[in-house]
PDB file of N, CA and C in Angstrom:
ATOM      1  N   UNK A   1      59.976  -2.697 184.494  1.00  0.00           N
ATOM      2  CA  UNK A   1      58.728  -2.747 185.224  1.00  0.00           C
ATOM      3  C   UNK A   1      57.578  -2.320 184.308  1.00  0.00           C
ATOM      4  N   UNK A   2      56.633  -2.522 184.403  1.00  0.00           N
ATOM      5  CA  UNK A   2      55.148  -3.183 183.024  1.00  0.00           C
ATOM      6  C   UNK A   2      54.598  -1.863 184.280  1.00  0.00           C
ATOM      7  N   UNK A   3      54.175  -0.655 183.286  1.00  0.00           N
ATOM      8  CA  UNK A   3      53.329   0.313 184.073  1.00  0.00           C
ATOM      9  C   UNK A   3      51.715   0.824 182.862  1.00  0.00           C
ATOM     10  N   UNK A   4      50.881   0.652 183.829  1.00  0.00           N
ATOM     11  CA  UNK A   4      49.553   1.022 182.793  1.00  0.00           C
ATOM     12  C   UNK A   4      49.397   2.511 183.426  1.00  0.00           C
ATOM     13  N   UNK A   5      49.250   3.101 182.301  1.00  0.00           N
ATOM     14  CA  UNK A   5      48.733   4.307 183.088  1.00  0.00           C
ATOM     15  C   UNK A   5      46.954   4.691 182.955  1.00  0.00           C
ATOM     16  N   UNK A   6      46.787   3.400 182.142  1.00  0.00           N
ATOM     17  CA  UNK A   6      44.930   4.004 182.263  1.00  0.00           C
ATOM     18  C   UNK A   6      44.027   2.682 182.679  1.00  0.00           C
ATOM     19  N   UNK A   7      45.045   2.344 184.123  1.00  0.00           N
ATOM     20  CA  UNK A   7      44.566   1.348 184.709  1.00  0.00           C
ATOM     21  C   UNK A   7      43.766   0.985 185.403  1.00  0.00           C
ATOM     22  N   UNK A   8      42.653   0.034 185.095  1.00  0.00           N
ATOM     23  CA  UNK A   8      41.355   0.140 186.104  1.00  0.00           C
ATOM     24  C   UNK A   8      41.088  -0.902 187.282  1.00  0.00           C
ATOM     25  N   UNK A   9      42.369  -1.867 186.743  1.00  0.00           N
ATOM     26  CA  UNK A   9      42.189  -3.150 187.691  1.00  0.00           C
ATOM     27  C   UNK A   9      43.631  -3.162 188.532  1.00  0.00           C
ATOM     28  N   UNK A  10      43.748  -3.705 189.629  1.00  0.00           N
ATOM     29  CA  UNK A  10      44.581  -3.900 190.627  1.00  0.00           C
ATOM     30  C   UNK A  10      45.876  -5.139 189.861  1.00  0.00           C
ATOM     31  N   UNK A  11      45.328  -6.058 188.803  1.00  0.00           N
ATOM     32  CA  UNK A  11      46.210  -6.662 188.382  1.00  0.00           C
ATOM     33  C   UNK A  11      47.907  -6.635 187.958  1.00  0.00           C
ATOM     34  N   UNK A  12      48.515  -7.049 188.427  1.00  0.00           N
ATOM     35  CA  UNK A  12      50.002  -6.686 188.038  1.00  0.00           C
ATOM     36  C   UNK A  12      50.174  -8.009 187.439  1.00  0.00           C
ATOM     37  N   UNK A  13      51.465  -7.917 186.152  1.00  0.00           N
ATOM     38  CA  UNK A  13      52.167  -9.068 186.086  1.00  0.00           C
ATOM     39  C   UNK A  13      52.654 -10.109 187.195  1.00  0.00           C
ATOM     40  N   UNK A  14      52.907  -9.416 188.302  1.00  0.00           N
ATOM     41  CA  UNK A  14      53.558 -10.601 189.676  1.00  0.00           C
ATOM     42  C   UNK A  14      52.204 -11.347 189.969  1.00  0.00           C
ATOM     43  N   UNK A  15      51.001 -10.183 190.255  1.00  0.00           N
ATOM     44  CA  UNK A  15      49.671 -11.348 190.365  1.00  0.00           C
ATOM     45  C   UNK A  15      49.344 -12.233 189.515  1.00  0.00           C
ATOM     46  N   UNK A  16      49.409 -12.090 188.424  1.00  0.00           N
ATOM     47  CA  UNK A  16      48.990 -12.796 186.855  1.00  0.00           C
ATOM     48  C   UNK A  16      49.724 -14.351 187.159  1.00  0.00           C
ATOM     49  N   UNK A  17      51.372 -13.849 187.292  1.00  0.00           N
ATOM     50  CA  UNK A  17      52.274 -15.059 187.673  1.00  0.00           C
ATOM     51  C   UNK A  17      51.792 -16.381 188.562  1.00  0.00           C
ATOM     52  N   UNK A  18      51.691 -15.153 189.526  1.00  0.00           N
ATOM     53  CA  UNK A  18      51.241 -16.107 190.781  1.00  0.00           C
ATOM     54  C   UNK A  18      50.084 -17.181 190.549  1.00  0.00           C
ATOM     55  N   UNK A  19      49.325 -16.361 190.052  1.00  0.00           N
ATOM     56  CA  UNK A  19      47.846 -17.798 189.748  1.00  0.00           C
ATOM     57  C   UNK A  19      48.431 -18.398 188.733  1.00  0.00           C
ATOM     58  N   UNK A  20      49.151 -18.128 187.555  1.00  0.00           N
ATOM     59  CA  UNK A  20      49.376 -19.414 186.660  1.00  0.00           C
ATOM     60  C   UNK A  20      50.377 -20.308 187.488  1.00  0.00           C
ATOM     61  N   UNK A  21      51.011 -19.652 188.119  1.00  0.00           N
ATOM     62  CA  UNK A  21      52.218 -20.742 189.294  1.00  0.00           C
ATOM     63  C   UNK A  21      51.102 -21.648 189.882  1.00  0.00           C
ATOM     64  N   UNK A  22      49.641 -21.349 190.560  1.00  0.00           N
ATOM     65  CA  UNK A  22      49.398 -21.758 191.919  1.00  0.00           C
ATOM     66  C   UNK A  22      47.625 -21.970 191.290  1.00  0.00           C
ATOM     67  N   UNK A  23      47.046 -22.125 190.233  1.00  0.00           N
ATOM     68  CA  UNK A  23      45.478 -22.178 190.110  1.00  0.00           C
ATOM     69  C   UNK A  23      45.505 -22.887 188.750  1.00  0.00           C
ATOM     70  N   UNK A  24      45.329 -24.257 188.562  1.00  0.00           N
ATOM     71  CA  UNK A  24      44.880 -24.896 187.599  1.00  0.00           C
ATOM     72  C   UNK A  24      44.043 -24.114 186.814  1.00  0.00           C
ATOM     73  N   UNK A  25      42.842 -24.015 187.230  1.00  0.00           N
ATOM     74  CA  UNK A  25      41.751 -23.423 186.293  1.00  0.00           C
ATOM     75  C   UNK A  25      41.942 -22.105 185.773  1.00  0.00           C
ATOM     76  N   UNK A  26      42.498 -21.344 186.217  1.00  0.00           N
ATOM     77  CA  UNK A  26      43.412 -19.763 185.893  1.00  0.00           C
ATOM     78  C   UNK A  26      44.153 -20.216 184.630  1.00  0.00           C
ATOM     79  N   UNK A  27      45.112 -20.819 185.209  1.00  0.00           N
ATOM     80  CA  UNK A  27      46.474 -21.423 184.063  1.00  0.00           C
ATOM     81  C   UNK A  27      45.389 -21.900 182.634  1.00  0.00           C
ATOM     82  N   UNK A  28      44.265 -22.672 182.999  1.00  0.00           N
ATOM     83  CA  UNK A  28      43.990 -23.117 181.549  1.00  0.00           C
ATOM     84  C   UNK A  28      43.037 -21.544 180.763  1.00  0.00           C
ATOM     85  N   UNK A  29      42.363 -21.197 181.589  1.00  0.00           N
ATOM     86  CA  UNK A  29      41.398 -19.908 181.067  1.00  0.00           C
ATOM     87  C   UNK A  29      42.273 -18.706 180.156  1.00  0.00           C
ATOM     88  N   UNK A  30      43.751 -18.574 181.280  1.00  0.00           N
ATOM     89  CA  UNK A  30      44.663 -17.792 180.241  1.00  0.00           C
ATOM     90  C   UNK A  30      45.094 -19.009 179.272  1.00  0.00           C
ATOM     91  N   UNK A  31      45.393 -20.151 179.154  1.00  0.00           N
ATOM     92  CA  UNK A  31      45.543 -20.511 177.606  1.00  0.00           C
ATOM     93  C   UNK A  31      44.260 -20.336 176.556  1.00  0.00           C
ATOM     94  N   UNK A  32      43.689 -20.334 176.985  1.00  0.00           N
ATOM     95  CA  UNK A  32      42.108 -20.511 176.295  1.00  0.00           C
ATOM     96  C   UNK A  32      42.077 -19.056 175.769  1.00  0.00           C
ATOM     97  N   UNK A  33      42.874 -17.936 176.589  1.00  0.00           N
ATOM     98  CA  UNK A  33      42.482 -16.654 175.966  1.00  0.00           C
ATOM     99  C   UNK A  33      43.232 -16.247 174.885  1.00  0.00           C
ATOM    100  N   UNK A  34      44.677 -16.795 175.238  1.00  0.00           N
ATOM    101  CA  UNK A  34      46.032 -16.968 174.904  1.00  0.00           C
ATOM    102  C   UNK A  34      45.983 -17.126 173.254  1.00  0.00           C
ATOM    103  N   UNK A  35      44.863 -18.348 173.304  1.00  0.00           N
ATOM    104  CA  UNK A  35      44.526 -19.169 172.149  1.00  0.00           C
ATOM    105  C   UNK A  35      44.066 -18.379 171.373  1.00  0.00           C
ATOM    106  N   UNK A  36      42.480 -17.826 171.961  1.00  0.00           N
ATOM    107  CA  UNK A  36      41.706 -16.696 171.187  1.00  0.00           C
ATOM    108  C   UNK A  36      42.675 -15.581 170.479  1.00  0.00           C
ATOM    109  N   UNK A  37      43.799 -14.931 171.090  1.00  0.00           N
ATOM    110  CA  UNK A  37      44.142 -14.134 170.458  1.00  0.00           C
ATOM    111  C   UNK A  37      45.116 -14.442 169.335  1.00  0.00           C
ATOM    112  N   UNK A  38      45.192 -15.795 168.738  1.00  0.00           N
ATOM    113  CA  UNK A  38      46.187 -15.925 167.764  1.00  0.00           C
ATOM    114  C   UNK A  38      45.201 -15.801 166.003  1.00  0.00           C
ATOM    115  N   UNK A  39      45.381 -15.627 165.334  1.00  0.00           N
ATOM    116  CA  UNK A  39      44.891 -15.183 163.939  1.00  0.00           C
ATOM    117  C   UNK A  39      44.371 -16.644 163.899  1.00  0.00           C
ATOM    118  N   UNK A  40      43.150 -16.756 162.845  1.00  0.00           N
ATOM    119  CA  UNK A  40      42.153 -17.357 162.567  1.00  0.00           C
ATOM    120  C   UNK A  40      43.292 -18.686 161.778  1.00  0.00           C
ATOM    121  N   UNK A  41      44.152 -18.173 160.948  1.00  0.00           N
ATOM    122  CA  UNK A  41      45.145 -19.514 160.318  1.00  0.00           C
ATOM    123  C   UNK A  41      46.145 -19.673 161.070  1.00  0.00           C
ATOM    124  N   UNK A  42      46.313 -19.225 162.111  1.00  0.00           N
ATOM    125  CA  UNK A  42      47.288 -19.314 163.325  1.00  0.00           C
ATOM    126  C   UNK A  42      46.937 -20.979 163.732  1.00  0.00           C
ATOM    127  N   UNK A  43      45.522 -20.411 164.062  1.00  0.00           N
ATOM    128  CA  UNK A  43      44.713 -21.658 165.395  1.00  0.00           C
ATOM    129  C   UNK A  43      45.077 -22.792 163.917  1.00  0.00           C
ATOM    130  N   UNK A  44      44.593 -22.259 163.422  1.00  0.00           N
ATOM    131  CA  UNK A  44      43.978 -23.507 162.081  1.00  0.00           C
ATOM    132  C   UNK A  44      45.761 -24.243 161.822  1.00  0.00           C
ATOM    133  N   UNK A  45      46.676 -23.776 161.225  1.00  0.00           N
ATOM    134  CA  UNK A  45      47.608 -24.322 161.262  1.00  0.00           C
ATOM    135  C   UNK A  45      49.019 -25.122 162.724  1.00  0.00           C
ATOM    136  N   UNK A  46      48.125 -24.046 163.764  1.00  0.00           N
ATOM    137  CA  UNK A  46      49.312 -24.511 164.681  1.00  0.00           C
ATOM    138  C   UNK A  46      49.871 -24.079 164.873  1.00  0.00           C
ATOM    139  N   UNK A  47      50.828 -22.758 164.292  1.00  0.00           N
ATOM    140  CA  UNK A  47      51.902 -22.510 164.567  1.00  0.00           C
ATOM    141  C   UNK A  47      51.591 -20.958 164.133  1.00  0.00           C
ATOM    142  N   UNK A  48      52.771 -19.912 164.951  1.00  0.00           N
ATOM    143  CA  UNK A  48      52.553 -18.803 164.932  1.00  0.00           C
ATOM    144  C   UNK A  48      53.173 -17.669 163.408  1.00  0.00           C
ATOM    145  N   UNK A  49      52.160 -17.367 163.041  1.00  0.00           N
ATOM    146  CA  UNK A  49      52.583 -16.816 161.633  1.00  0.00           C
ATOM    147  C   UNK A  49      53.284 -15.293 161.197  1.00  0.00           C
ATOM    148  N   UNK A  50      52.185 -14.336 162.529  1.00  0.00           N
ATOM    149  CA  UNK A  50      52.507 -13.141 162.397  1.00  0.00           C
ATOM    150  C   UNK A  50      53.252 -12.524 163.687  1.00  0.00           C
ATOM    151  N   UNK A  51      53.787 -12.049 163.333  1.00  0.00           N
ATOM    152  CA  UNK A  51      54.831 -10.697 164.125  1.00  0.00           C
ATOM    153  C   UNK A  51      53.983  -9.930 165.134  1.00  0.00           C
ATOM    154  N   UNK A  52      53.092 -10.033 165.272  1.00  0.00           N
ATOM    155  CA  UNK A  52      52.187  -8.882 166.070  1.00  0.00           C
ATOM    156  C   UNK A  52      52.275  -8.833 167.756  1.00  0.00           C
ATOM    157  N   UNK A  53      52.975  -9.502 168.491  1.00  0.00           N
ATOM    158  CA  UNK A  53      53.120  -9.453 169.985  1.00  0.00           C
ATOM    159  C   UNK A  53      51.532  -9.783 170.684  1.00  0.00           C
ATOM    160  N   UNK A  54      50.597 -11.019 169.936  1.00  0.00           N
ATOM    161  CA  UNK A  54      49.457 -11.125 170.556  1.00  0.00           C
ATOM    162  C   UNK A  54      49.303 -12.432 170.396  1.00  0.00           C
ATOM    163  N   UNK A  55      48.786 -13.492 171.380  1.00  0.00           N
ATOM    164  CA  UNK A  55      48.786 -14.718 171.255  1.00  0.00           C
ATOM    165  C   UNK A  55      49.817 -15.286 172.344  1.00  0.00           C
ATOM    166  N   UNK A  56      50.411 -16.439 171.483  1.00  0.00           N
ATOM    167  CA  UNK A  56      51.536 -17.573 171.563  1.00  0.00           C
ATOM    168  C   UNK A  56      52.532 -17.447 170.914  1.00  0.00           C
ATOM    169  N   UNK A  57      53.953 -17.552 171.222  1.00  0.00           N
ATOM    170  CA  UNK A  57      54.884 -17.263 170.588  1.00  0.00           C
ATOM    171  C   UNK A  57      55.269 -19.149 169.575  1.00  0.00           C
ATOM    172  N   UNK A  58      55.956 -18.764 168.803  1.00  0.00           N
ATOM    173  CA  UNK A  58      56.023 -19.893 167.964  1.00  0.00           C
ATOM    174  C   UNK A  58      56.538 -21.015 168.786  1.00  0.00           C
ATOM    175  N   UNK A  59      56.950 -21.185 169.680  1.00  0.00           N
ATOM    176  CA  UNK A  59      57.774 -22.140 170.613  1.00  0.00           C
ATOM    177  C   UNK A  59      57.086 -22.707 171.615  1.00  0.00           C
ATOM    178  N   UNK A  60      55.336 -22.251 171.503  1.00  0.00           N
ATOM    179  CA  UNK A  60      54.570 -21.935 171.996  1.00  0.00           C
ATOM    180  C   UNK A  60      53.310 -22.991 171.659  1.00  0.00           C
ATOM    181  N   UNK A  61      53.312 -22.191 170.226  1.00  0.00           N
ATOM    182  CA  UNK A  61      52.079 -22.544 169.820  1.00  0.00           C
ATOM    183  C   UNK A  61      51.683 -24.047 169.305  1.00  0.00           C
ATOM    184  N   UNK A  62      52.387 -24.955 169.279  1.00  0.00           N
ATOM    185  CA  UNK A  62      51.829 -25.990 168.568  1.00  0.00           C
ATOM    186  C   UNK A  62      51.043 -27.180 170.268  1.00  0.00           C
ATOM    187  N   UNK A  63      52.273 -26.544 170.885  1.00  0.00           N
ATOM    188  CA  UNK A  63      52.050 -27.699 172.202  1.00  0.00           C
ATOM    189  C   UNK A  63      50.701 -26.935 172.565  1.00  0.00           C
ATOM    190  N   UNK A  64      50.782 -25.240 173.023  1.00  0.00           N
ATOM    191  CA  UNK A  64      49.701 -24.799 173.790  1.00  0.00           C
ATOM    192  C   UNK A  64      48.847 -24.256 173.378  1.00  0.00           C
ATOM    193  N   UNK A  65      48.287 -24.700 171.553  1.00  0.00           N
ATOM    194  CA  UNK A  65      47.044 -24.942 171.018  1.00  0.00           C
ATOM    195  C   UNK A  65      46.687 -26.145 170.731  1.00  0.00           C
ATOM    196  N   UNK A  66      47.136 -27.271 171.179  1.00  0.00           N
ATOM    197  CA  UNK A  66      46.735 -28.580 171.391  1.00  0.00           C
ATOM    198  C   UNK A  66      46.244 -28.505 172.647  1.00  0.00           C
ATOM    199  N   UNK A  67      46.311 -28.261 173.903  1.00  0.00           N
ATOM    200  CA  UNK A  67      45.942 -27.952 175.027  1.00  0.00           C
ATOM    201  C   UNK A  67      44.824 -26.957 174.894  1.00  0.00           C
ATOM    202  N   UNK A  68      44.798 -25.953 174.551  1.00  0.00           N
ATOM    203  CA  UNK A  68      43.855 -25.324 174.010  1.00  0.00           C
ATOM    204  C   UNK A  68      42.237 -25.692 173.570  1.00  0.00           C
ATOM    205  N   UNK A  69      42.599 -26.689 172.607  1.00  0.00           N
ATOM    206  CA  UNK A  69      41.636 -27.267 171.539  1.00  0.00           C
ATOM    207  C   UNK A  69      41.206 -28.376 172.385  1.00  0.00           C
ATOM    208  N   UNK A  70      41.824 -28.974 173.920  1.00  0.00           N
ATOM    209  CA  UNK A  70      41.240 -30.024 174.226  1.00  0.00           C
ATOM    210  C   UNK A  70      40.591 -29.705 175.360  1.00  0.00           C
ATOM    211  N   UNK A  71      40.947 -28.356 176.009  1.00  0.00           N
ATOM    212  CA  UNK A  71      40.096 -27.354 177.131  1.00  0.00           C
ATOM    213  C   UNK A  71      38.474 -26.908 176.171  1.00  0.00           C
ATOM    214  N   UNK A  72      38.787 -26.680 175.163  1.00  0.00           N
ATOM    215  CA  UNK A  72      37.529 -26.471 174.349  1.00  0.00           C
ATOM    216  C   UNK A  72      36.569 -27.753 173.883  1.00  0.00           C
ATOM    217  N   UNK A  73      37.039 -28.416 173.986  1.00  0.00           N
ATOM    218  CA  UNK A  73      36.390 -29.844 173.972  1.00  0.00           C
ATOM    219  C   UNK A  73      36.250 -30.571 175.181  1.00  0.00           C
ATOM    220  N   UNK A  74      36.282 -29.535 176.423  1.00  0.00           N
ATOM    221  CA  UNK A  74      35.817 -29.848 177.543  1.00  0.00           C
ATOM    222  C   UNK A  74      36.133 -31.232 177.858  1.00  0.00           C
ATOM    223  N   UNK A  75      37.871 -31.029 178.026  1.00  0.00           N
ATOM    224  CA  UNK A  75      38.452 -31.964 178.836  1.00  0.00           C
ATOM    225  C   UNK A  75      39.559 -31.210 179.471  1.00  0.00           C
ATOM    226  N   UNK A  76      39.860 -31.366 180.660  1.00  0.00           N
ATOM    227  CA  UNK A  76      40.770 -30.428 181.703  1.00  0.00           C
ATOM    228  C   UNK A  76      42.037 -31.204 181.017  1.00  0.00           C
ATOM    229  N   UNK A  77      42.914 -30.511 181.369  1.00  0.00           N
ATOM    230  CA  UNK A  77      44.348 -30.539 181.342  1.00  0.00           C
ATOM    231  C   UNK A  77      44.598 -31.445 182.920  1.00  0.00           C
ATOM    232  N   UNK A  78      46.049 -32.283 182.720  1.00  0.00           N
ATOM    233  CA  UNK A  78      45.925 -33.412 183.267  1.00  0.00           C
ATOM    234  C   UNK A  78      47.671 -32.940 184.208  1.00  0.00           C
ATOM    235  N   UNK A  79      48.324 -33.758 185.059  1.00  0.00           N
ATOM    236  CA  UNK A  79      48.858 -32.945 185.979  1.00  0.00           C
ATOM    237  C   UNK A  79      50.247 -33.080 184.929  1.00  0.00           C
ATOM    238  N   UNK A  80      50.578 -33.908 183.796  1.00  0.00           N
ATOM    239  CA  UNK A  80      51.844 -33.874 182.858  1.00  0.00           C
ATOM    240  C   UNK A  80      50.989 -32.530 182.378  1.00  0.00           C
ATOM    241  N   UNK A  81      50.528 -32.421 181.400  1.00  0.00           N
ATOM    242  CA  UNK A  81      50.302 -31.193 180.872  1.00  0.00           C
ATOM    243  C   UNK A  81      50.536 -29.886 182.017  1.00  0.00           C
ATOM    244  N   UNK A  82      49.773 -29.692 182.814  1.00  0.00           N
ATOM    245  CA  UNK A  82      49.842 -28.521 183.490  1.00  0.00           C
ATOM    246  C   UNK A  82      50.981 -28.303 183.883  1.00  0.00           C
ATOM    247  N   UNK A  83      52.295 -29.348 184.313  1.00  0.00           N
ATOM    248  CA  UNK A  83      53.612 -29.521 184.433  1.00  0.00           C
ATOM    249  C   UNK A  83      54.084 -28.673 182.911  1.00  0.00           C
ATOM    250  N   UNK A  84      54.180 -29.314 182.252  1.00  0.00           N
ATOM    251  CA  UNK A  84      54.575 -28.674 180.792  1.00  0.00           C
ATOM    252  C   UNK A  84      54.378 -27.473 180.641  1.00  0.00           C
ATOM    253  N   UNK A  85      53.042 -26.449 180.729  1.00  0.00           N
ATOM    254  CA  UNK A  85      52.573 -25.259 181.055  1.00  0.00           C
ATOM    255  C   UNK A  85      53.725 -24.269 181.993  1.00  0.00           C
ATOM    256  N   UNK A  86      54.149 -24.986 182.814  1.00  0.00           N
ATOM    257  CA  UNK A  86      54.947 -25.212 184.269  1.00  0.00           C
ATOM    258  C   UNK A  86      55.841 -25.040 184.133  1.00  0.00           C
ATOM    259  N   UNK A  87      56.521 -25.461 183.260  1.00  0.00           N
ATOM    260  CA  UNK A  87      57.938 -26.132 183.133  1.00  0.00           C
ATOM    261  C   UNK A  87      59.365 -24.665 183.081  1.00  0.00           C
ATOM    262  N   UNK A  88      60.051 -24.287 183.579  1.00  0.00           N
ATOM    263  CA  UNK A  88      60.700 -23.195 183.438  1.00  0.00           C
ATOM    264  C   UNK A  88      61.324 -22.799 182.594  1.00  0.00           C
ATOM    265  N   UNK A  89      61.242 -21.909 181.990  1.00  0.00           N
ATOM    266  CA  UNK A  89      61.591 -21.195 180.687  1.00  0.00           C
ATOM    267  C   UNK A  89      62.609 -20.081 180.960  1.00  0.00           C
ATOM    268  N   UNK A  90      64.408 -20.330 180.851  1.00  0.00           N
ATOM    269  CA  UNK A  90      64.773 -19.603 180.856  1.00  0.00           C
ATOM    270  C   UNK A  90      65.551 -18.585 179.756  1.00  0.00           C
ATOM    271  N   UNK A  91      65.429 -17.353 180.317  1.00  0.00           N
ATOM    272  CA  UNK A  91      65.454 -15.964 179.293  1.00  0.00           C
ATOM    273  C   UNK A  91      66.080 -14.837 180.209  1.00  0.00           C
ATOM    274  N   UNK A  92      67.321 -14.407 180.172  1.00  0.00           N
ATOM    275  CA  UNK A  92      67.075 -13.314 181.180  1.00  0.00           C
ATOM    276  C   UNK A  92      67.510 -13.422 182.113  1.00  0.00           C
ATOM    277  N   UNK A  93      67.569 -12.949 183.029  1.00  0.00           N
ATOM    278  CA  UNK A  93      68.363 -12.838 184.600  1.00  0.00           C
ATOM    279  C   UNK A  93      67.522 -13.990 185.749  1.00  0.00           C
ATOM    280  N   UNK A  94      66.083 -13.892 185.128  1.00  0.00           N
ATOM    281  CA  UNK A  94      65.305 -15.021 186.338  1.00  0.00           C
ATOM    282  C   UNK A  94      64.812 -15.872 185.793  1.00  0.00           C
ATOM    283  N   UNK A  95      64.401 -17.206 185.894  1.00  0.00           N
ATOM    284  CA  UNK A  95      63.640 -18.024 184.843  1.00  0.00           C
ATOM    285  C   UNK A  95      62.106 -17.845 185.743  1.00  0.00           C
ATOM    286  N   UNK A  96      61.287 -18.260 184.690  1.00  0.00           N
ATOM    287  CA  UNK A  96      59.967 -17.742 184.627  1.00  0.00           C
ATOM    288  C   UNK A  96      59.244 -18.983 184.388  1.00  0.00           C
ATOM    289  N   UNK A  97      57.985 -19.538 185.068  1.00  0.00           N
ATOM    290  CA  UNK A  97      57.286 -20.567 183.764  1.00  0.00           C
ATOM    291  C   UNK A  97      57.181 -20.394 182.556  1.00  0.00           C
ATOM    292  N   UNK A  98      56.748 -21.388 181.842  1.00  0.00           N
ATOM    293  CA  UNK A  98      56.609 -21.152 180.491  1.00  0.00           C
ATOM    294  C   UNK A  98      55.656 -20.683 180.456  1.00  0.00           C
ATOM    295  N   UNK A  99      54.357 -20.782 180.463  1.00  0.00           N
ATOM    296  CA  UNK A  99      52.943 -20.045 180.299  1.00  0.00           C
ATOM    297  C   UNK A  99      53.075 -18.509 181.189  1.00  0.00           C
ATOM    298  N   UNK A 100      53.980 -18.093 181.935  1.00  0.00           N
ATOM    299  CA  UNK A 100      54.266 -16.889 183.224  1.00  0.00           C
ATOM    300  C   UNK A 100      54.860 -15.957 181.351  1.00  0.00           C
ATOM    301  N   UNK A 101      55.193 -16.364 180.702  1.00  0.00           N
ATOM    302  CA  UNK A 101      55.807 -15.400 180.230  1.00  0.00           C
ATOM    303  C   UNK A 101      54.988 -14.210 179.507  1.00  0.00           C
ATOM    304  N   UNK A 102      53.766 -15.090 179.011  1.00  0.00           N
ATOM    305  CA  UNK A 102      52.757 -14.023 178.665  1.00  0.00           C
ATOM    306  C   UNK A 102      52.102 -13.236 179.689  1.00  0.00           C
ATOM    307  N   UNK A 103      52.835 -13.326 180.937  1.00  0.00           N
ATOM    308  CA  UNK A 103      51.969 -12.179 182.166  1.00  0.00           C
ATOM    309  C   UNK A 103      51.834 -10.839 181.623  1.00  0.00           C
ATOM    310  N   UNK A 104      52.076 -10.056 180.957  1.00  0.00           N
ATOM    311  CA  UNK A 104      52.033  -8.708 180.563  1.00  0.00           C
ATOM    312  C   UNK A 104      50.649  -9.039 179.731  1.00  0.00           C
ATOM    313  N   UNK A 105      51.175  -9.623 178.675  1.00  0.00           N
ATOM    314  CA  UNK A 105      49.545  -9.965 177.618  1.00  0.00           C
ATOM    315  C   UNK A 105      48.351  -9.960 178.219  1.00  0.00           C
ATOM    316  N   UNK A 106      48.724 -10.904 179.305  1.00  0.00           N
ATOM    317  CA  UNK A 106      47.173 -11.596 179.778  1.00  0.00           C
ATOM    318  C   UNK A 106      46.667  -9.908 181.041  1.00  0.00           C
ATOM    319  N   UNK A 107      47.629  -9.349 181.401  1.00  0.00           N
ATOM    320  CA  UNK A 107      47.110  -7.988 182.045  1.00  0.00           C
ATOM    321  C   UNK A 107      46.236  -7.262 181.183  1.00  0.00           C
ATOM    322  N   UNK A 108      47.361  -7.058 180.437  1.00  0.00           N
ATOM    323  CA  UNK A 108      46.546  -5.975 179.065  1.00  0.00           C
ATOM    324  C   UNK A 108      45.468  -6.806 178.880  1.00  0.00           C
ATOM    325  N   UNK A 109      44.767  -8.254 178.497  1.00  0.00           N
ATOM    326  CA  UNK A 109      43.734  -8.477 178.345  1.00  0.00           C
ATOM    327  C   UNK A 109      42.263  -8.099 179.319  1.00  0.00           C
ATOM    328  N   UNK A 110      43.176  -8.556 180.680  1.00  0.00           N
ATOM    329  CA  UNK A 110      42.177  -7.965 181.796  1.00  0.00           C
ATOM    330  C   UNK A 110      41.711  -6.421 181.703  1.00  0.00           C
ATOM    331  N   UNK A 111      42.978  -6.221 181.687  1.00  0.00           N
ATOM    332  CA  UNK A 111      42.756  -4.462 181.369  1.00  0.00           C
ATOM    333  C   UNK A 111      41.641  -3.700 180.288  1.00  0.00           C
ATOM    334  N   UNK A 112      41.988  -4.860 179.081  1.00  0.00           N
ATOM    335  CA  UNK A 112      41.284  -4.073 178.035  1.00  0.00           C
ATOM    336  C   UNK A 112      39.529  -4.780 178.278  1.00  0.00           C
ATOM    337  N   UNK A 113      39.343  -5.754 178.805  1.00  0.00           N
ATOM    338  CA  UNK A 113      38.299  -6.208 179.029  1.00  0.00           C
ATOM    339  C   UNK A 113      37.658  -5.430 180.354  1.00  0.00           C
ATOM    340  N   UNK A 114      38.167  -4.931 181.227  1.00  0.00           N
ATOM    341  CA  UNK A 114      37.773  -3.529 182.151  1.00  0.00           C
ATOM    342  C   UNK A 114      37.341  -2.295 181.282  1.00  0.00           C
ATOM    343  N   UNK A 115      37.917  -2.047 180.285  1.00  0.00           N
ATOM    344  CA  UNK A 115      38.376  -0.885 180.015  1.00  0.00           C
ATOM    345  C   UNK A 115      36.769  -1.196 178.846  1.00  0.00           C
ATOM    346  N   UNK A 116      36.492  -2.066 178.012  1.00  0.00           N
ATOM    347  CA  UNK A 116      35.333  -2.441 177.633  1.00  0.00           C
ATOM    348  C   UNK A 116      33.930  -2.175 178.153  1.00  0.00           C
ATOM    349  N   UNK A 117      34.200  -2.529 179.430  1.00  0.00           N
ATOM    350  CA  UNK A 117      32.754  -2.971 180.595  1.00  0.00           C
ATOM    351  C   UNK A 117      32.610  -1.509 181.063  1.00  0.00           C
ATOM    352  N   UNK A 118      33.636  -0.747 181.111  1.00  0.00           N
ATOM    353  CA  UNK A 118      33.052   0.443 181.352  1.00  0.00           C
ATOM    354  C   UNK A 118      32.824   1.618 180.474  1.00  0.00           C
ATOM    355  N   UNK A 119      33.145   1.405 178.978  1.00  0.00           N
ATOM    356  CA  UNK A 119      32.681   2.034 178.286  1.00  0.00           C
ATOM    357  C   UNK A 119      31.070   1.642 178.034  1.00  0.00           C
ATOM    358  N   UNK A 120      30.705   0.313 178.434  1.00  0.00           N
ATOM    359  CA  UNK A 120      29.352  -0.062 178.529  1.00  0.00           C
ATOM    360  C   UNK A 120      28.223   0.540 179.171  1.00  0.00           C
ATOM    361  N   UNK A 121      28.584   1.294 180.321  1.00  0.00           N
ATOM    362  CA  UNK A 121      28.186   1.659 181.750  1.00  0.00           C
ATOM    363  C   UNK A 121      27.516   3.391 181.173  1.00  0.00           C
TER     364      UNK A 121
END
C-alpha cells in the first residue's frame, strides 16, 4: 500500500487508476507528464536510458512518446491508441492497464506540484 505522509491532496493510486481507466483527456495529460519527466535524450531518442524510477519504463517508451509527441502537436489520441494505453499489463497478482502502472508516479507528481503551490503562498 503507497502511503504519503506529507500529503496535501486526497489523491490515491486507486483514484489516479480510475481516471486513466475511465477519462480520455486525464489518460493523455498523464502521458504528456509521463513524457515531461523522461531526460532530455530520453524524449530525443525514444527509448528509456536511465535507471532513475521517473518517466516511462523502456517497454514503454517508444510507443508512449510517439503518443506523446502527437498530443503536443495538438492532435488527440484516437480510440486504437487510447485502447493500447488500455491494454492490460500483467505483473503480479492483478493485471493493471498499461498506462495504470505509473499510478504511484503520477500521485507523487500531483503531490509534488501541491507541495510547490504552497510553498508559493
Amino acid at each position: 500500500m503507497y502511503v504519503n505522509y506529507r500529503k496535501l491532496t486526497d489523491w490515491t493510486p486507486e483514484k489516479v487508476l480510475h481516471q486513466l481507466e475511465t477519462n480520455d483527456t486525464w489518460l493523455e495529460k498523464a502521458l504528456l507528464a509521463l513524457h515531461a519527466r523522461q531526460t532530455e535524450l530520453e524524449r530525443a531518442s525514444g527509448c528509456t536510458i536511465d535507471d532513475n524510477e521517473r518517466g516511462l519504463q523502456q517497454a514503454d517508451a517508444r510507443l508512449f512518446g510517439q503518443y506523446a509527441r502527437q498530443l503536443m502537436a495538438g492532435r488527440r489520441l484516437n480510440g486504437e491508441q487510447l485502447q493500447q494505453c488500455r491494454k492490460l499489463w500483467h505483473r503480479g497478482s492483478t493485471p493493471v492497464i498499461r498506462i495504470g502502472k505509473y499510478r504511484k508516479q503520477l500521485v507523487q507528481m500531483i503531490e509534488d506540484k501541491a507541495h510547490r503551490a504552497q510553498e508559493v503562498q
